[in-house]
Protein backbone atom coordinates (compact mmCIF):
# COMPACT_ATOMS: atom_id res chain seq x y z
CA UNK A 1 -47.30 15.99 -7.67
CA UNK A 2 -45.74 18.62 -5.36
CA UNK A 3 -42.11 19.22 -6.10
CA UNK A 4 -41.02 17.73 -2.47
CA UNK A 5 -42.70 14.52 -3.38
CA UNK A 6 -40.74 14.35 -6.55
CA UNK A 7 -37.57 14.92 -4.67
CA UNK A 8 -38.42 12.21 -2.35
CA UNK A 9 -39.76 9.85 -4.76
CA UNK A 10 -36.01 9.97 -6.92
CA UNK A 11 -34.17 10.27 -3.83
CA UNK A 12 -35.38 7.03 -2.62
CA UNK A 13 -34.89 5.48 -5.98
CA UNK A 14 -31.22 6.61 -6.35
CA UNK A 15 -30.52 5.53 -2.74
CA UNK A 16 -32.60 1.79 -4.15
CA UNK A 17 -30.54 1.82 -7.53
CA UNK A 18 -27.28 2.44 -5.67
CA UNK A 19 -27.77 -0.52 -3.02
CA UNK A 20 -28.27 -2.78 -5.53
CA UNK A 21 -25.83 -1.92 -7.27
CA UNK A 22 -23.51 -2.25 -4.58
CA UNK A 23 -25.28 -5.59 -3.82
CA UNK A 24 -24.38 -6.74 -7.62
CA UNK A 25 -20.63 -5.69 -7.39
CA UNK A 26 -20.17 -7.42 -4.10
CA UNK A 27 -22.39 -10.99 -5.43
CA UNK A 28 -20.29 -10.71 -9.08
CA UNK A 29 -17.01 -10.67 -6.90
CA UNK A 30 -17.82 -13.54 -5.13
CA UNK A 31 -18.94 -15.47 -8.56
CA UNK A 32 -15.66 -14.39 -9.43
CA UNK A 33 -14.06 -15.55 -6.66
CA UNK A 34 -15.38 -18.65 -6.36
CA UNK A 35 -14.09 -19.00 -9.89
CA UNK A 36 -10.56 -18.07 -9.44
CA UNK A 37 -10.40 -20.05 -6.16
CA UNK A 38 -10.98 -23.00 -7.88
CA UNK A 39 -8.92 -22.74 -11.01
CA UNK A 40 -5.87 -21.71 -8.25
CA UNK A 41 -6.67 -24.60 -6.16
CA UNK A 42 -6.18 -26.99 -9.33
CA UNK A 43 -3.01 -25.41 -10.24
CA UNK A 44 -1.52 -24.70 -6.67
CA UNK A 45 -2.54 -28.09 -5.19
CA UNK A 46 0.16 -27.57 -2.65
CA UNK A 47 -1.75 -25.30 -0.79
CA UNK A 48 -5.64 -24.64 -0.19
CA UNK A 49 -6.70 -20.93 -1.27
CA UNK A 50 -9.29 -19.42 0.01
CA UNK A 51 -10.92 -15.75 -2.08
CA UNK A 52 -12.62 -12.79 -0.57
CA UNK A 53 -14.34 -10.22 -1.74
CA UNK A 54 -14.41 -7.21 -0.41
CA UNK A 55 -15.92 -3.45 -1.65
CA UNK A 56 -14.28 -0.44 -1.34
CA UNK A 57 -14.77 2.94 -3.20
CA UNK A 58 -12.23 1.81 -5.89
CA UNK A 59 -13.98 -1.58 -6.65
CA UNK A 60 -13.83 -4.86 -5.64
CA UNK A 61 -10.28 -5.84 -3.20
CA UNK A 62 -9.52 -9.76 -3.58
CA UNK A 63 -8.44 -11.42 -0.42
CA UNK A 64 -6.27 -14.70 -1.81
CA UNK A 65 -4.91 -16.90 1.80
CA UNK A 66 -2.89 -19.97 1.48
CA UNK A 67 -3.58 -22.58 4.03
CA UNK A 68 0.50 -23.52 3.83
CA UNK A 69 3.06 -20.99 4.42
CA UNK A 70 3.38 -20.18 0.67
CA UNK A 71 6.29 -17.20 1.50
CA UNK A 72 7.98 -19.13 4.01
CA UNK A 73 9.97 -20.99 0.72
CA UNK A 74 10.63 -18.90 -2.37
CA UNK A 75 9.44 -21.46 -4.73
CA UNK A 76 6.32 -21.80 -3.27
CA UNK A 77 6.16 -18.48 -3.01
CA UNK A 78 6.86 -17.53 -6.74
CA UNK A 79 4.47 -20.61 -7.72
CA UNK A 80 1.81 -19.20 -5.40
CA UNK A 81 1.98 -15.80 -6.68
CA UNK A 82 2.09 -16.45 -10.59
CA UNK A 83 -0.97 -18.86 -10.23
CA UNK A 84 -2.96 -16.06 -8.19
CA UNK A 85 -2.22 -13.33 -11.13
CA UNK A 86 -2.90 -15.55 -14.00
CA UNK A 87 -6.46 -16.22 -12.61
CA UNK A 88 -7.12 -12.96 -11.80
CA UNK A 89 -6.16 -11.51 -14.87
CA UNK A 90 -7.57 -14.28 -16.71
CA UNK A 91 -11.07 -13.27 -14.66
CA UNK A 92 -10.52 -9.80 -14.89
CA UNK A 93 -9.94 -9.62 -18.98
CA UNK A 94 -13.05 -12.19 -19.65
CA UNK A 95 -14.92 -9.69 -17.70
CA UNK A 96 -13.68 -5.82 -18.89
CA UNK A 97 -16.54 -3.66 -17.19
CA UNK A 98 -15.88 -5.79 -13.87
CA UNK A 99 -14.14 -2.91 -11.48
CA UNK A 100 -11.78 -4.67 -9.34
CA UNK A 101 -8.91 -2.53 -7.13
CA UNK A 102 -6.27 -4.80 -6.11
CA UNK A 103 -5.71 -8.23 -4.51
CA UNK A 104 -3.86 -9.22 -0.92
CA UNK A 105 -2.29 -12.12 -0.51
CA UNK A 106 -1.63 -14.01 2.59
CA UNK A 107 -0.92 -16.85 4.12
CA UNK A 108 -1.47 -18.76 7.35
CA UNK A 109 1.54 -17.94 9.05
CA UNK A 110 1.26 -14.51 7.47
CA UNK A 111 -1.95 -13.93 8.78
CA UNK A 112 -1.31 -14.37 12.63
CA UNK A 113 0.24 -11.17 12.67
CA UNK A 114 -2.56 -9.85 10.15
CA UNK A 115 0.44 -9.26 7.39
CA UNK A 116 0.19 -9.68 3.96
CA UNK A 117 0.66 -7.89 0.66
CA UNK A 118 -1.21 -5.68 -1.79
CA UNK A 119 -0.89 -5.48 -5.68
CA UNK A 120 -3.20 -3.67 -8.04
CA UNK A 121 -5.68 -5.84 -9.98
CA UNK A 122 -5.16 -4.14 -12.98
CA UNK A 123 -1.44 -5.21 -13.42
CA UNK A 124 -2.72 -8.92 -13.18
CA UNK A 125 -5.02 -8.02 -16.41
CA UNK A 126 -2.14 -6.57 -17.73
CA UNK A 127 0.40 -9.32 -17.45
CA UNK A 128 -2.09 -12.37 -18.12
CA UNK A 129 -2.58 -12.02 -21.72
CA UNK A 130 1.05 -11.04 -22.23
CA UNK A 131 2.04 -14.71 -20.83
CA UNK A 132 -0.79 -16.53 -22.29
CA UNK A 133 0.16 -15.34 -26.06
CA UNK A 134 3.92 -15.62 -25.14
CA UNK A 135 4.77 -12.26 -25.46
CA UNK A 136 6.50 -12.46 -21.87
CA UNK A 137 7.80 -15.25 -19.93
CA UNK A 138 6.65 -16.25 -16.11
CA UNK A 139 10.05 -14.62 -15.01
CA UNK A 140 9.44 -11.22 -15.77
CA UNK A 141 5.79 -11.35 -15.24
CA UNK A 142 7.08 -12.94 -11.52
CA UNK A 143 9.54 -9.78 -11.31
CA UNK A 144 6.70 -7.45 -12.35
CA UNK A 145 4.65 -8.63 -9.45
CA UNK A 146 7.25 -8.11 -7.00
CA UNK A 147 7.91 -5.18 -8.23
CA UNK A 148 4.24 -3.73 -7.37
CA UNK A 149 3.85 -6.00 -4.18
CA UNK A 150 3.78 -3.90 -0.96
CA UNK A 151 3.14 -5.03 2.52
CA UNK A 152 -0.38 -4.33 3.86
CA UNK A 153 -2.00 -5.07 7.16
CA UNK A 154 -5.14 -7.09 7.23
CA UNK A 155 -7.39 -4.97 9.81
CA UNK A 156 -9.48 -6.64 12.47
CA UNK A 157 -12.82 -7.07 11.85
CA UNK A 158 -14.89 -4.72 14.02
CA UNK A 159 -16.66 -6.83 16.93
């Protein structure tokens, strides 16, 4: 085989491999998500959350929205938050080689304006197993949150 053919033939391979790849990330996030939607929406059942997946060069970015105005009222808020951190780290940890980025929250209000916040993913897998074995109470795994919680704007999709 001539050496341009060879170059061809593995280009087109890497360029298949990659794409599915890609298409594997993107359909284990949503597995994921589906699975941490549901475990949030049976502890939160003041609210309806909603997951999103969404690829970007670091990994997988959750998108978490509350149908109610979660950070209108600080309780809700703090519930909201706690609930969305222990699934995702509880996710994240029974799946180690999963690469996830971060996760936004929002909620309905929020996301009129296209507002919401950012925190890293991998500070959820940190914090779960710490409050799970009791090693760290909800309080300072709450203040560790807000701590790493910075505003973020949603972009529009392009049309």
């Amino acid at each position: 085989m001539k050496p341009w053919k060879i170059l061809a033939v593995c280009t087109i391979l890497t360029l298949a491999t990659s794409r599915a790849s890609y298409a594997d990330e993107v359909t284990q996030g949503e597995a994921y998500c589906y699975e941490m939607q549901h475990a949030i929406n049976a502890l939160a059942d003041f609210t309806e959350t909603t997951c999103l997946p969404s690829k970007d060069k670091n990994g997988i970015t959750f998108l978490m929205l509350s149908s109610k105005p979660v950070f209108s009222v600080a309780a809700s808020k703090k519930a909201w938050l706690l609930v969305v951190a222990g699934s995702l780290g509880k996710t994240l940890n029974e799946h180690p080689k999963f690469k996830a980025d971060s996760v936004i929250v929002s909620d309905f209000n929020s996301m009129r304006s296209r507002q919401g916040f950012r925190f890293p993913a991998k500070l959820a897998k940190t914090l779960q197993p710490k409050v799970y074995d009791g090693s760290m109470e909800l309080e300072t795994m709450y203040s560790k949150i807000l701590a790493e919680l910075t505003p973020f704007s949603v972009p529009e999709r392009p049309h």
